[in-house]
Protein backbone atom coordinates (compact mmCIF):
# COMPACT_ATOMS: atom_id res chain seq x y z
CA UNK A 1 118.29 71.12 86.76
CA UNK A 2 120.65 74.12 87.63
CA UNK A 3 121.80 74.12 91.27
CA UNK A 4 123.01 77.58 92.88
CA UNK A 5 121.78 81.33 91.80
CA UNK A 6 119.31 80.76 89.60
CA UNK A 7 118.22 77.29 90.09
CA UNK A 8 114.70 76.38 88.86
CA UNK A 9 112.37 74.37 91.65
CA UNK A 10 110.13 71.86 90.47
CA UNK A 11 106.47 72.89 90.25
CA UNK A 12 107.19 76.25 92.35
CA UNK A 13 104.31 78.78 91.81
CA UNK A 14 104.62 81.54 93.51
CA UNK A 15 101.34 82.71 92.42
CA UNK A 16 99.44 79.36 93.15
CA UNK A 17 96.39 77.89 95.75
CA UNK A 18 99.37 76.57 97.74
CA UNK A 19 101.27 79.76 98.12
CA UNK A 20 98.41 81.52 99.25
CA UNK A 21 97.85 79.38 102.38
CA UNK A 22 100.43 78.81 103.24
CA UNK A 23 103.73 80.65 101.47
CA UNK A 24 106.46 80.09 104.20
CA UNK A 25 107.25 76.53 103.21
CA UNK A 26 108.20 77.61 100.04
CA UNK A 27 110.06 80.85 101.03
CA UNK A 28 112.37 79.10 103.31
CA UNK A 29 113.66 76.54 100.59
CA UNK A 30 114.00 79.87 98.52
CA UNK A 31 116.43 81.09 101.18
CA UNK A 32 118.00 78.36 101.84
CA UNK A 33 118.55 76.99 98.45
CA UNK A 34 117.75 79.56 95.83
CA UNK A 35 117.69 82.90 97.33
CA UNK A 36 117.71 84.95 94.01
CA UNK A 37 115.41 82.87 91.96
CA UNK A 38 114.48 82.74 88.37
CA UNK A 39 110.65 82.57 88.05
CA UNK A 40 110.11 81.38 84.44
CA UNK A 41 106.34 81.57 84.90
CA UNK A 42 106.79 85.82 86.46
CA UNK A 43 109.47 86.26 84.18
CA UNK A 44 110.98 87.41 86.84
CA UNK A 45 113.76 87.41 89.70
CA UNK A 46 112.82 86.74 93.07
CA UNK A 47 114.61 87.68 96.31
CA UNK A 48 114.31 86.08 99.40
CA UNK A 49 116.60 87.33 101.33
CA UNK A 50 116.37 90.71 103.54
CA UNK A 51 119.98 91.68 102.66
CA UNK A 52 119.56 91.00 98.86
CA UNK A 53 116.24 93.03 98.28
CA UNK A 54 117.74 95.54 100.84
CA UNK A 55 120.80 96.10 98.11
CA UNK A 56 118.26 96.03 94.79
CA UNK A 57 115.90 98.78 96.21
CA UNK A 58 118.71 100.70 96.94
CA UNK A 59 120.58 100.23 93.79
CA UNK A 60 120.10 102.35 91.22
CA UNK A 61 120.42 100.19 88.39
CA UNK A 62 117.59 98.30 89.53
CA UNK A 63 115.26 101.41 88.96
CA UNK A 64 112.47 101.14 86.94
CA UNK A 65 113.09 105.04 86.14
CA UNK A 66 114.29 104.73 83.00
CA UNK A 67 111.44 102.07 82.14
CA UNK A 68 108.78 105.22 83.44
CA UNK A 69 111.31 108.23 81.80
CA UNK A 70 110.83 105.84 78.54
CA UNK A 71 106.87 104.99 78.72
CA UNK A 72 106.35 108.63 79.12
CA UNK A 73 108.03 109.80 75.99
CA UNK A 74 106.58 107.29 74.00
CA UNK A 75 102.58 107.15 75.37
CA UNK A 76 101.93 111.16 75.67
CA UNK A 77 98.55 110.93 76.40
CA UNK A 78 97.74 113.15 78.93
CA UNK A 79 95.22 110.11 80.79
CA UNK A 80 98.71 108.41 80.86
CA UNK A 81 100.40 110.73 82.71
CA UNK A 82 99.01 110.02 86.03
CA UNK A 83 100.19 106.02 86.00
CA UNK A 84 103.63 107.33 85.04
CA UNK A 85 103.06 109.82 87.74
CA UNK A 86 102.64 107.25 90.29
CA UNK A 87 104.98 104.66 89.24
């Protein structure tokens, strides 16, 4: 098992029965231990911390932008436009 930034929990699911009554158990180990965490299942990151997602949302080479700027070049159907529009 990894330890530090990037460290995979045992049997975390962040999308799980025991997340959704009660998630604060798990979010303060995040913090504490893991604070930008590698979700295998999400295939994602997750933050934890105030200070961390505070820096990513303003950062913009965390944008999703480009990822829009490209789906809208490549799907021009005009039904399409109006997700792109709001993401």
């Amino acid at each position: 098992m990894k330890t530090g930034i990037g460290r995979v929990l045992n049997d975390v699911r962040l999308l799980g029965r025991e997340m959704l009554e009660d998630p604060y158990p798990v979010y303060a180990e995040l913090r504490e231990t893991d604070p930008v965490h590698w979700d295998e299942r999400l295939r994602a990151w997750v933050l934890t911390r105030y200070d961390d997602v505070a820096l990513a949302l303003n950062d913009a080479r965390f944008s999703s932008s480009q990822r829009v700027a490209i789906g809208r070049r490549r799907f021009q159907q005009p039904k399409l436009q109006e997700l792109f529009d709001s993401l």
